[in-house]
C-alpha atoms as a PDB file:
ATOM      1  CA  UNK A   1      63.555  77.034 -43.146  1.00  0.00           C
ATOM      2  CA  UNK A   2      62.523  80.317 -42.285  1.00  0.00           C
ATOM      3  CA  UNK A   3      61.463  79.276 -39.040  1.00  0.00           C
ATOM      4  CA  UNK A   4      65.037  77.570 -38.545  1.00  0.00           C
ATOM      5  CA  UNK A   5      66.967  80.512 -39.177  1.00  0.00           C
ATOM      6  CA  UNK A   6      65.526  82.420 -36.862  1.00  0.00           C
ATOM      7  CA  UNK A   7      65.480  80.148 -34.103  1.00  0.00           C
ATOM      8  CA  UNK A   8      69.203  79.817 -35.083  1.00  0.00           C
ATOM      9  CA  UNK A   9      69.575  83.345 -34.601  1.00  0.00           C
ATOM     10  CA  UNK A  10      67.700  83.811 -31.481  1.00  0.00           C
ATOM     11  CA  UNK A  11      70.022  81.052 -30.166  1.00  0.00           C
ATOM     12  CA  UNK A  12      73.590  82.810 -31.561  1.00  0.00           C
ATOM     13  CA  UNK A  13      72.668  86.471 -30.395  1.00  0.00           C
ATOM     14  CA  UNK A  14      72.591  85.504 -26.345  1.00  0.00           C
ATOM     15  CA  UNK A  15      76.203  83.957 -27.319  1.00  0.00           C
ATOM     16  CA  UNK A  16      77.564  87.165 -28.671  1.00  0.00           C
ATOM     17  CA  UNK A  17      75.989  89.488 -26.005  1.00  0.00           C
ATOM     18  CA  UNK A  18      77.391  87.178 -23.144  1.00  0.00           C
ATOM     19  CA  UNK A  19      81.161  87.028 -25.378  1.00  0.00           C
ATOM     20  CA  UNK A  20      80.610  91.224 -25.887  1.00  0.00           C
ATOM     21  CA  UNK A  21      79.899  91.389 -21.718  1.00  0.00           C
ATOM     22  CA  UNK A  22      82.753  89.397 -20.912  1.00  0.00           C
ATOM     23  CA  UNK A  23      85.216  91.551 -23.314  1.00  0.00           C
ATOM     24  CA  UNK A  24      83.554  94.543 -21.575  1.00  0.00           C
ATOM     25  CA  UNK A  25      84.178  92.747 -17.806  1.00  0.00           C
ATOM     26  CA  UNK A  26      87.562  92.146 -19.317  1.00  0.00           C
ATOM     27  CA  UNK A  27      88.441  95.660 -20.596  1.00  0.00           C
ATOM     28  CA  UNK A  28      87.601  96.793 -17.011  1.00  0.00           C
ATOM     29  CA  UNK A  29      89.396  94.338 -14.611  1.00  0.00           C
ATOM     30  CA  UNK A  30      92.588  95.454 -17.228  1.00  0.00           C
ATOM     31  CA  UNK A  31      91.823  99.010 -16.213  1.00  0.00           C
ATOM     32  CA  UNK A  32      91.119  98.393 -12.522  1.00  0.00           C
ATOM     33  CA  UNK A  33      94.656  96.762 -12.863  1.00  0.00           C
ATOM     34  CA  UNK A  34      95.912  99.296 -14.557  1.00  0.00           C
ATOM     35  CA  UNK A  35      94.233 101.857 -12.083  1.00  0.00           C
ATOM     36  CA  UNK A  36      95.822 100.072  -9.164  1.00  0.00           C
ATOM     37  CA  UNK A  37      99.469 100.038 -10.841  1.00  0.00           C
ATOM     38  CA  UNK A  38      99.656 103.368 -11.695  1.00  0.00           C
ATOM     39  CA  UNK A  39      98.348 103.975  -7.686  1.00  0.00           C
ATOM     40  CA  UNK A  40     101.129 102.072  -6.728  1.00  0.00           C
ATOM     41  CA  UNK A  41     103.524 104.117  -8.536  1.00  0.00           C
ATOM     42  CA  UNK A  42     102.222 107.428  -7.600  1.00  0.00           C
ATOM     43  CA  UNK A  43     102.477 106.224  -3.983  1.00  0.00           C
ATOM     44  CA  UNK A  44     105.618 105.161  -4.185  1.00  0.00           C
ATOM     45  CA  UNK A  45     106.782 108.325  -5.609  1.00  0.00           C
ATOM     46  CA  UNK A  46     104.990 110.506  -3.168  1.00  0.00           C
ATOM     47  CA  UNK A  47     106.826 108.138  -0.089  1.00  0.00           C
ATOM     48  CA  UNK A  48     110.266 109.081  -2.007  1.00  0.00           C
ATOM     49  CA  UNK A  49     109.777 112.872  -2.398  1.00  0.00           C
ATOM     50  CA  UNK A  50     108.568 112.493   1.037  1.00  0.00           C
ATOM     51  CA  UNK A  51     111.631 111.289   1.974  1.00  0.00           C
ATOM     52  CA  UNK A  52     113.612 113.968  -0.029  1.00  0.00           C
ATOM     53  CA  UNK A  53     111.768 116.454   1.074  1.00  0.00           C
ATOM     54  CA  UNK A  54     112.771 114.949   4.668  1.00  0.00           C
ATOM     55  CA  UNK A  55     116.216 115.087   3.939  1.00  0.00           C
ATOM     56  CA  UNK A  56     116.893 118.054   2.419  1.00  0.00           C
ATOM     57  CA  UNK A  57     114.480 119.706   5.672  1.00  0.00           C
ATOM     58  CA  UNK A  58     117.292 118.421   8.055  1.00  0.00           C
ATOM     59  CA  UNK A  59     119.890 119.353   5.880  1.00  0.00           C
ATOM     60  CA  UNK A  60     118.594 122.799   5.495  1.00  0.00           C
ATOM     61  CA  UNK A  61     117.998 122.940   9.985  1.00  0.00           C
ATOM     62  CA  UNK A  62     121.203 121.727  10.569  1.00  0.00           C
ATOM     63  CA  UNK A  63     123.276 124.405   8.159  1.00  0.00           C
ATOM     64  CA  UNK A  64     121.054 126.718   9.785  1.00  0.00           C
ATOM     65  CA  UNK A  65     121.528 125.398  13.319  1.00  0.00           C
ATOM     66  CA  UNK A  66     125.772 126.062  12.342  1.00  0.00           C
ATOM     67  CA  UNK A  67     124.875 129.540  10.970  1.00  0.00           C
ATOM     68  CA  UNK A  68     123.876 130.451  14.178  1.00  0.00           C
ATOM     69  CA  UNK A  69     126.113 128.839  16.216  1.00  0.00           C
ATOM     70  CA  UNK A  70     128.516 130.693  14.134  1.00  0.00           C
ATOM     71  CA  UNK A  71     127.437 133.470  14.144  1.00  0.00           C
ATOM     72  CA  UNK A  72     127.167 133.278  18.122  1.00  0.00           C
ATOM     73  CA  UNK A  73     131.211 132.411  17.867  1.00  0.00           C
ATOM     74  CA  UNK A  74     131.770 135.366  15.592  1.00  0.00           C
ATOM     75  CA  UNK A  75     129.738 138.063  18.295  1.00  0.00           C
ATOM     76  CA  UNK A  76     131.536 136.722  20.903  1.00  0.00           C
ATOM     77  CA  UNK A  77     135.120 137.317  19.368  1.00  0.00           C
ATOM     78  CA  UNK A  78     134.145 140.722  17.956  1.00  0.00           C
ATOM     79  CA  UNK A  79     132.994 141.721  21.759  1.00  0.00           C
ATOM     80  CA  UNK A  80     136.444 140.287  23.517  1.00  0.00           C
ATOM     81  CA  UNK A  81     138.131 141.958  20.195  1.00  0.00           C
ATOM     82  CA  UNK A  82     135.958 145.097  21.323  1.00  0.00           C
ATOM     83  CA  UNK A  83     136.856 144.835  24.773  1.00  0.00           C
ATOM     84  CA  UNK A  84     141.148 144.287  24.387  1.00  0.00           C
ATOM     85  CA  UNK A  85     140.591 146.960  21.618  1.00  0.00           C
ATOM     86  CA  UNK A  86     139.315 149.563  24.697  1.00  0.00           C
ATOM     87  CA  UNK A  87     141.560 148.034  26.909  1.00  0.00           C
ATOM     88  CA  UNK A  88     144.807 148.857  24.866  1.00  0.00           C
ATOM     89  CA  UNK A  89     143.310 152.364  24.039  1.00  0.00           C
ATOM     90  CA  UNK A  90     143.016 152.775  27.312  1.00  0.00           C
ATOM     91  CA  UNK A  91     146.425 151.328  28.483  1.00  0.00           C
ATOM     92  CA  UNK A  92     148.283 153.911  25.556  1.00  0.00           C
ATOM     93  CA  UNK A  93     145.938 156.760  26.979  1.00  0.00           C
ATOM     94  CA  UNK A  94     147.550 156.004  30.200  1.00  0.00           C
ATOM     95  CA  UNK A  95     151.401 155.623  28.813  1.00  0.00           C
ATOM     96  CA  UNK A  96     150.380 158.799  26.811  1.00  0.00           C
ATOM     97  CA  UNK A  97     149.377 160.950  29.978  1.00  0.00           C
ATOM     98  CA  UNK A  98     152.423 159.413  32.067  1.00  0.00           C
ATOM     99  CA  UNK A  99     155.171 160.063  29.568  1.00  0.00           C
ATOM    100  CA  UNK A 100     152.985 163.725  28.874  1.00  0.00           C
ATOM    101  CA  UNK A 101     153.579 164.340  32.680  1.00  0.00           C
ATOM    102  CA  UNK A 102     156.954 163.231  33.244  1.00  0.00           C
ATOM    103  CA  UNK A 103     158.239 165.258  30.084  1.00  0.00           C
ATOM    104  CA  UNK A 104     156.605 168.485  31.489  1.00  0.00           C
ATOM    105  CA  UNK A 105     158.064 167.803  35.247  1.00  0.00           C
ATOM    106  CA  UNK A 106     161.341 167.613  33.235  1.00  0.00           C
ATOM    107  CA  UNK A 107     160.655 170.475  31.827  1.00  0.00           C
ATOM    108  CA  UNK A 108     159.902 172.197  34.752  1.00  0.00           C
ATOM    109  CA  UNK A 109     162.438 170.536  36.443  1.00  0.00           C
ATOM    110  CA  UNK A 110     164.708 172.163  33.423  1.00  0.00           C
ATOM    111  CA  UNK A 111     162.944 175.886  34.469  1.00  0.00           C
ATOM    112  CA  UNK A 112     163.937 175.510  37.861  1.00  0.00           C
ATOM    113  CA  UNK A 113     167.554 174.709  37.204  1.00  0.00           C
ATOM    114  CA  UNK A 114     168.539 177.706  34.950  1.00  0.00           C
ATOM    115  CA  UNK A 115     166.460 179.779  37.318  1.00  0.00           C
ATOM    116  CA  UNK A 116     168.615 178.358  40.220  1.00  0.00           C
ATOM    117  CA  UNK A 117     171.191 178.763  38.027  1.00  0.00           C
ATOM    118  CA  UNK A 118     170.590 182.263  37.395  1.00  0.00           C
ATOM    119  CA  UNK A 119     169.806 183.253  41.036  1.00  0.00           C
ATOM    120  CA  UNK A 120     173.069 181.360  41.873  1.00  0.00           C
ATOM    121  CA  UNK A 121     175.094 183.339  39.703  1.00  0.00           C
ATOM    122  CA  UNK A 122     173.471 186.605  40.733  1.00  0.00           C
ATOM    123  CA  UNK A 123     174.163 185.706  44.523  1.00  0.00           C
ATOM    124  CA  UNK A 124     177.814 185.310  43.685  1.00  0.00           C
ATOM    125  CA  UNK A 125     177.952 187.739  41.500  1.00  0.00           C
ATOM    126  CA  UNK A 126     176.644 190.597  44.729  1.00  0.00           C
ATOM    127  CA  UNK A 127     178.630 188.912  47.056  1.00  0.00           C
ATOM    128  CA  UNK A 128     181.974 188.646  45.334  1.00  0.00           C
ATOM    129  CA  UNK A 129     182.934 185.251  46.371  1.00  0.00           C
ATOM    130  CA  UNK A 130     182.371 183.113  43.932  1.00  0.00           C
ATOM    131  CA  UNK A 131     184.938 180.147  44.345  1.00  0.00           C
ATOM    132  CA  UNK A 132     183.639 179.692  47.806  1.00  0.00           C
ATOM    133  CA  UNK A 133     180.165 179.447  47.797  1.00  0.00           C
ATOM    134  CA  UNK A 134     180.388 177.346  44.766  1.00  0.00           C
ATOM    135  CA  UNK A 135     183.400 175.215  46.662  1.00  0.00           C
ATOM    136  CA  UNK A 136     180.709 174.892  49.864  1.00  0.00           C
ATOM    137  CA  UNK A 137     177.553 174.195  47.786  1.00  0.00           C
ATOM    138  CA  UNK A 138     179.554 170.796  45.941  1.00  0.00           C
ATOM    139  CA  UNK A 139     180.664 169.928  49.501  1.00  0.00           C
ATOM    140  CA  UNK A 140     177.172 170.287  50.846  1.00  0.00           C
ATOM    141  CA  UNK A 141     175.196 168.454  47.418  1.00  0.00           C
ATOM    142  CA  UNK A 142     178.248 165.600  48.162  1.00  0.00           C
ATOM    143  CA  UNK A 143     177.670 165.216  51.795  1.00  0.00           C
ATOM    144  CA  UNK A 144     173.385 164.773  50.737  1.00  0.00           C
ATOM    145  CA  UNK A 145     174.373 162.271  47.768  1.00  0.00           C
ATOM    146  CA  UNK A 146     176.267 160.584  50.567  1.00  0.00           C
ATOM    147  CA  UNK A 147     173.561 160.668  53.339  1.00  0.00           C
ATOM    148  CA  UNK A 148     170.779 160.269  51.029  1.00  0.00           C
ATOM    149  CA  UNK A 149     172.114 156.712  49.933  1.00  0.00           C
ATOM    150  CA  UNK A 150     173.442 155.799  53.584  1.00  0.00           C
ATOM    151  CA  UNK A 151     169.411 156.145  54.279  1.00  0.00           C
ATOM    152  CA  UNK A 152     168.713 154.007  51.823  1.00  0.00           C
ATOM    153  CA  UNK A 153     171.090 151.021  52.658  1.00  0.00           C
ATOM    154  CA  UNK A 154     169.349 151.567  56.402  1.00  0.00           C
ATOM    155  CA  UNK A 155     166.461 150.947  55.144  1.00  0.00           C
ATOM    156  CA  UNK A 156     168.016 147.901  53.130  1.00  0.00           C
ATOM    157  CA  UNK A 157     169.167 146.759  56.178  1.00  0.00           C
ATOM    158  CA  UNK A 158     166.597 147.072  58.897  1.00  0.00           C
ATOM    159  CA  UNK A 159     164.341 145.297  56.181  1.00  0.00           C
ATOM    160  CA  UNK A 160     166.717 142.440  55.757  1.00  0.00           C
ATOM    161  CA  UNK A 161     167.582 142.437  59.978  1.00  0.00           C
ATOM    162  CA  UNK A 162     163.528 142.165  60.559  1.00  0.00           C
ATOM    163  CA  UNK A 163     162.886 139.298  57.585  1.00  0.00           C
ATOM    164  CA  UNK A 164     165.994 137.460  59.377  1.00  0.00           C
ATOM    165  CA  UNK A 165     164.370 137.952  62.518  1.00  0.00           C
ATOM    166  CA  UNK A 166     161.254 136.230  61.452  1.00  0.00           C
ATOM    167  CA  UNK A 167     163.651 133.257  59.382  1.00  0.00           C
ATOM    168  CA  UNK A 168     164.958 132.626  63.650  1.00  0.00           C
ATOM    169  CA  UNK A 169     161.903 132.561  65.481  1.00  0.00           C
ATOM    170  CA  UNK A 170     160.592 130.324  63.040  1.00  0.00           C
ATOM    171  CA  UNK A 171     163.466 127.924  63.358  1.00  0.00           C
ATOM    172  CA  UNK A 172     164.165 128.521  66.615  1.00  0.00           C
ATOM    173  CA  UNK A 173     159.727 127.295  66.815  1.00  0.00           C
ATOM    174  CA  UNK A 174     160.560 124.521  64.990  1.00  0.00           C
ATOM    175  CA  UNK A 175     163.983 122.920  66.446  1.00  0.00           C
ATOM    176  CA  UNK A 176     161.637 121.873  69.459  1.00  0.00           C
ATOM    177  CA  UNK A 177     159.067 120.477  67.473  1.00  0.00           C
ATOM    178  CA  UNK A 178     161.849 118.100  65.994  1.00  0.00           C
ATOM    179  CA  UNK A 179     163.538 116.935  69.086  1.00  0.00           C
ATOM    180  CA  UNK A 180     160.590 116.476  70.652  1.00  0.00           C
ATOM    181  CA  UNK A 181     158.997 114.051  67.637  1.00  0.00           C
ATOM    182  CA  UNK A 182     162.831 112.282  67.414  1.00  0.00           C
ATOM    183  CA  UNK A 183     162.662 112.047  71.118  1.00  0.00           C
ATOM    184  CA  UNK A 184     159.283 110.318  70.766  1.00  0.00           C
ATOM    185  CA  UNK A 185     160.511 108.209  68.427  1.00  0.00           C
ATOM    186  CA  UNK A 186     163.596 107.218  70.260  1.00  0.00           C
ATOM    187  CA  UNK A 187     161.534 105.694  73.114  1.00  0.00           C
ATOM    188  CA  UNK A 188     159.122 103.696  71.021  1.00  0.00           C
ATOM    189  CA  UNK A 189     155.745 106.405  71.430  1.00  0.00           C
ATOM    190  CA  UNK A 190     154.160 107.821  68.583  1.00  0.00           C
ATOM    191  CA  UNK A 191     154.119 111.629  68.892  1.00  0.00           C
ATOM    192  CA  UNK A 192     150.937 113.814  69.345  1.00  0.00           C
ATOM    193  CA  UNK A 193     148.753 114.339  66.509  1.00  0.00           C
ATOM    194  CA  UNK A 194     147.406 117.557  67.510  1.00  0.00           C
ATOM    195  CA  UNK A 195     149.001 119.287  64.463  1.00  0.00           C
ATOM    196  CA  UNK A 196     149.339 119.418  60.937  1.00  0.00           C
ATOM    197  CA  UNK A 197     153.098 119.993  61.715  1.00  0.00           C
ATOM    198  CA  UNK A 198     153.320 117.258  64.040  1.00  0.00           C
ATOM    199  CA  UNK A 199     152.055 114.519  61.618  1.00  0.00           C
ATOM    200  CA  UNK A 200     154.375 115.872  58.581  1.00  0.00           C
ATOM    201  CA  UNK A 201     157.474 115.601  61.369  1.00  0.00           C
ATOM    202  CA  UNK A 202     156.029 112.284  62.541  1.00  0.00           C
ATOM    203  CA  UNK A 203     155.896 111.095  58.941  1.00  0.00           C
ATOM    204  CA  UNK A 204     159.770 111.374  58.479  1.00  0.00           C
ATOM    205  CA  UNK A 205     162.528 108.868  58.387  1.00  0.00           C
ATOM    206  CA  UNK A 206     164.815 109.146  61.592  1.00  0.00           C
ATOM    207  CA  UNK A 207     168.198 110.316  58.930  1.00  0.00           C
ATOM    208  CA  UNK A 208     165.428 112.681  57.458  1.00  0.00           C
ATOM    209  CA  UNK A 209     164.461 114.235  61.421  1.00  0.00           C
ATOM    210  CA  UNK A 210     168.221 113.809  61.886  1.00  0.00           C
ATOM    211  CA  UNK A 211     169.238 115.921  58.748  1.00  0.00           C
ATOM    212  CA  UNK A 212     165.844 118.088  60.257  1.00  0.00           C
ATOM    213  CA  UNK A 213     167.293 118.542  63.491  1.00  0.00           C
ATOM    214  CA  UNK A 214     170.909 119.732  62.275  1.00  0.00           C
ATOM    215  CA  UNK A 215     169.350 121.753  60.006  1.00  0.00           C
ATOM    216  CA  UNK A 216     167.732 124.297  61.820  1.00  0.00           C
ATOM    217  CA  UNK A 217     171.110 124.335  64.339  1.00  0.00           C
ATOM    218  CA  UNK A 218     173.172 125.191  61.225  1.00  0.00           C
ATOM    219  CA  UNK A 219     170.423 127.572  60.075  1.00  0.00           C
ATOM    220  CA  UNK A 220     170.017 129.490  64.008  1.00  0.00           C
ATOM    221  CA  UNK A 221     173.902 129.736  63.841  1.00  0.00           C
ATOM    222  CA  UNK A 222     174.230 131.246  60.368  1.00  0.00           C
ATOM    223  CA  UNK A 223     171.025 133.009  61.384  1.00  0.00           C
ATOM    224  CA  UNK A 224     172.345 134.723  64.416  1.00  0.00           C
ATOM    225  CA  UNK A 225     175.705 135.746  62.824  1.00  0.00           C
ATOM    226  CA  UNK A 226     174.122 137.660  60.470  1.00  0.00           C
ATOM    227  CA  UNK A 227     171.707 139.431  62.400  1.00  0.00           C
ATOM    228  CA  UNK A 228     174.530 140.214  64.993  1.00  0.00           C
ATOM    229  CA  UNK A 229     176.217 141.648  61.928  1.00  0.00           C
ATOM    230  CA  UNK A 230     173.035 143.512  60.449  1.00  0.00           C
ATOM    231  CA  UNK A 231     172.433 145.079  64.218  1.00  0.00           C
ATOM    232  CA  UNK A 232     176.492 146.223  64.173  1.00  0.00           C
ATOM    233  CA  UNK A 233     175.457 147.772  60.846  1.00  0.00           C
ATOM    234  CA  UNK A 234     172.206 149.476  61.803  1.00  0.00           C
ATOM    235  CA  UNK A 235     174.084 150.612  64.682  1.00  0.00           C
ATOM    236  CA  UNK A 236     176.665 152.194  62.750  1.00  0.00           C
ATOM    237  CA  UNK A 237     174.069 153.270  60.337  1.00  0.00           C
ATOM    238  CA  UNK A 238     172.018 155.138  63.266  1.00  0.00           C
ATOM    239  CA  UNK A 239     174.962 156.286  64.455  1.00  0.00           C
ATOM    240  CA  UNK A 240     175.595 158.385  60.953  1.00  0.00           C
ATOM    241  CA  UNK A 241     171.867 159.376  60.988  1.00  0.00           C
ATOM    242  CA  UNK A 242     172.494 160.455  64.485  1.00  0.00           C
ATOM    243  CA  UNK A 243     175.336 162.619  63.033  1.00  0.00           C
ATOM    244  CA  UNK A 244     173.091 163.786  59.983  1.00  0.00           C
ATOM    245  CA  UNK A 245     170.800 165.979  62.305  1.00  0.00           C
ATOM    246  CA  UNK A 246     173.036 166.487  64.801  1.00  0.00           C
ATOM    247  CA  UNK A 247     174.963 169.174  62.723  1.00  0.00           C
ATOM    248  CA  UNK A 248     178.345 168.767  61.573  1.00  0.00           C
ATOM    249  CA  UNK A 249     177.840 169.950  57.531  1.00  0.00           C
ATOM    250  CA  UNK A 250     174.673 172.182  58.637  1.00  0.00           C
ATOM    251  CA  UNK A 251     177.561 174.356  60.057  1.00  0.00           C
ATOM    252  CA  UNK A 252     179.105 175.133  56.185  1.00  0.00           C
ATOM    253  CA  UNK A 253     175.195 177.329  55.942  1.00  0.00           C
ATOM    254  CA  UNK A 254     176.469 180.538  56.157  1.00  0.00           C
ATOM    255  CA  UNK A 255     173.610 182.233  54.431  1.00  0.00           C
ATOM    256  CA  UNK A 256     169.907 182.642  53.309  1.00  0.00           C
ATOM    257  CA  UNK A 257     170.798 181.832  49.887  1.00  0.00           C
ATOM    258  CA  UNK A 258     173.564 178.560  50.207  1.00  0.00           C
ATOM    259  CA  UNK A 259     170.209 176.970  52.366  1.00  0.00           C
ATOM    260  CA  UNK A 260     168.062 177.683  49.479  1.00  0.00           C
ATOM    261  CA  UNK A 261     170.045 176.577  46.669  1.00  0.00           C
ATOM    262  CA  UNK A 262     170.624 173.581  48.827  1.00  0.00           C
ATOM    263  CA  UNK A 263     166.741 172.815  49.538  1.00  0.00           C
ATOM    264  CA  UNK A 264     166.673 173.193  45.354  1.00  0.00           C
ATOM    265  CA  UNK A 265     169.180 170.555  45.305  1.00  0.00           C
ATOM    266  CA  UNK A 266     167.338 167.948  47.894  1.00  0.00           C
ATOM    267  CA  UNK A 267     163.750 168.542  45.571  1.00  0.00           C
ATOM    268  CA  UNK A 268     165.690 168.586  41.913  1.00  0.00           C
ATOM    269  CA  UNK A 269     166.889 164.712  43.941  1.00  0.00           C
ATOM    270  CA  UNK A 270     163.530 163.998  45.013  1.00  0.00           C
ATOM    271  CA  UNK A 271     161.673 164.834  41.865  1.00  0.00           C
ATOM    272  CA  UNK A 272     164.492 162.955  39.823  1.00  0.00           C
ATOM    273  CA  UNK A 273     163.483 159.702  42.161  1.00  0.00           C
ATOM    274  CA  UNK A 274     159.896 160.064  41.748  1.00  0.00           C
ATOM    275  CA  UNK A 275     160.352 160.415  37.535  1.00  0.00           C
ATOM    276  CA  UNK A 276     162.458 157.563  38.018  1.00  0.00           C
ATOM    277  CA  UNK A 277     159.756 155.276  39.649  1.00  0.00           C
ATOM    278  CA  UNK A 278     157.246 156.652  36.744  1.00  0.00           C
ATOM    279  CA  UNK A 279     159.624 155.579  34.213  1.00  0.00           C
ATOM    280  CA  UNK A 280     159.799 152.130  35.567  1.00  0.00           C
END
């Protein structure tokens, strides 16, 4: 019996060593699986904050990226605000020192006219003939307002006679030029292409060189009557230049003093006209 048992034994123990290996090589495959899932996981999680981190990296370039572009925007404005900000100062500086100037030539201008004034009335006042000089010196400042502005319409006029000078000669250059194109046309040729002018006259309609050719007749006519009546004006308008240095009102200077109060007069007029061009 004895003998039994044990061999009964020694044939049950190899059974539960091999069933205690194989829960042993079970217990680890479950943690190598185990191992392997939670591997999985952490991977997984590492790709997504990854990703995140990713993200939130271009996120964080590109607000930067507009800071800077920004702030590029907002340097630029504050240098053009910089620059018009100088530019007005400077503008007002100008305005300042111009109005500055002008009031103190007024003011001078003022000084110079009570001391005319006052040298005027002491000349009369030693000579004892008061209504006279004073009845000459209107006559004379009259007769400069008069001249002064006949000058100036001369001027006006020899400026308009020369610009309608130039508005005939350049008709009178182009009339030709027409006729000759029309005249081309009329016979079946095509005109010379030698000149910008030529091909825009070519490139007309015959009622539109027609209309081109009357044109410049009606425009010479109107032309000519007006500068024959702007050269019977400058004439006339010589003529009383002619007559301003000839004499005539010069005569009326009877003294040293009338010719100065009356050169006062002609540079009170000239400095008025210059203040007046400031002021514009």
């Amino acid at each position: 019996m004895l003998n039994l048992k044990k061999k009964q034994e020694s044939q049950v123990a190899p059974l539960k060593q091999k069933q205690r290996s194989d829960e042993a090589a079970k217990r680890l495959q479950d943690g190598k699986q185990c191992i392997k899932a939670q591997k999985g996981q952490i991977q997984q999680k590492i790709k997504q904050e990854a990703e995140c981190f990713r993200q939130w990296k271009a996120s964080r370039e590109k607000e930067l990226l507009q800071l800077r572009k920004e702030g590029r925007r907002n340097e630029h404005e504050r240098h053009k605000l910089q620059a018009l900000n100088q530019f007005q100062k400077m503008v007002l500086q100008r305005k300042t020192e111009a109005a500055i100037a002008t009031k103190r030539l007024k003011e001078l201008i003022g000084v110079h006219k009570c001391a005319a004034l006052d040298n005027r009335g002491q000349y009369k006042s030693f000579h004892g003939n008061t209504l006279n000089v004073q009845r000459n010196e209107k006559t004379l400042q009259r007769w400069i307002d008069l001249e002064l502005e006949a000058m100036v319409n001369a001027h006006a006029a020899r400026f308009e006679y020369e610009k309608q000078s130039q508005v005939q000669t350049a008709f009178a250059e182009e009339l030709p030029l027409v006729k000759q194109v029309d005249q081309f046309s009329s016979d079946g040729l095509s005109p010379p292409q030698g000149k910008s002018e030529n091909f825009r006259v070519s490139s007309m309609s015959p009622n539109a060189r027609s209309a081109r050719v009357v044109s410049p007749v009606n425009m010479l006519t109107t032309s000519s009557n007006a500068i024959v009546a702007m050269a019977l004006q400058l004439s006339e308008k010589e003529e009383r230049e002619r007559g301003f240095t000839a004499g005539g009102h010069w005569n009326l200077l009877r003294s040293l003093g009338g010719a100065k109060t009356l050169l006062q007069y002609m540079f009170y007029a000239a400095t008025d006209a210059r203040c007046n061009i400031l002021q514009i």
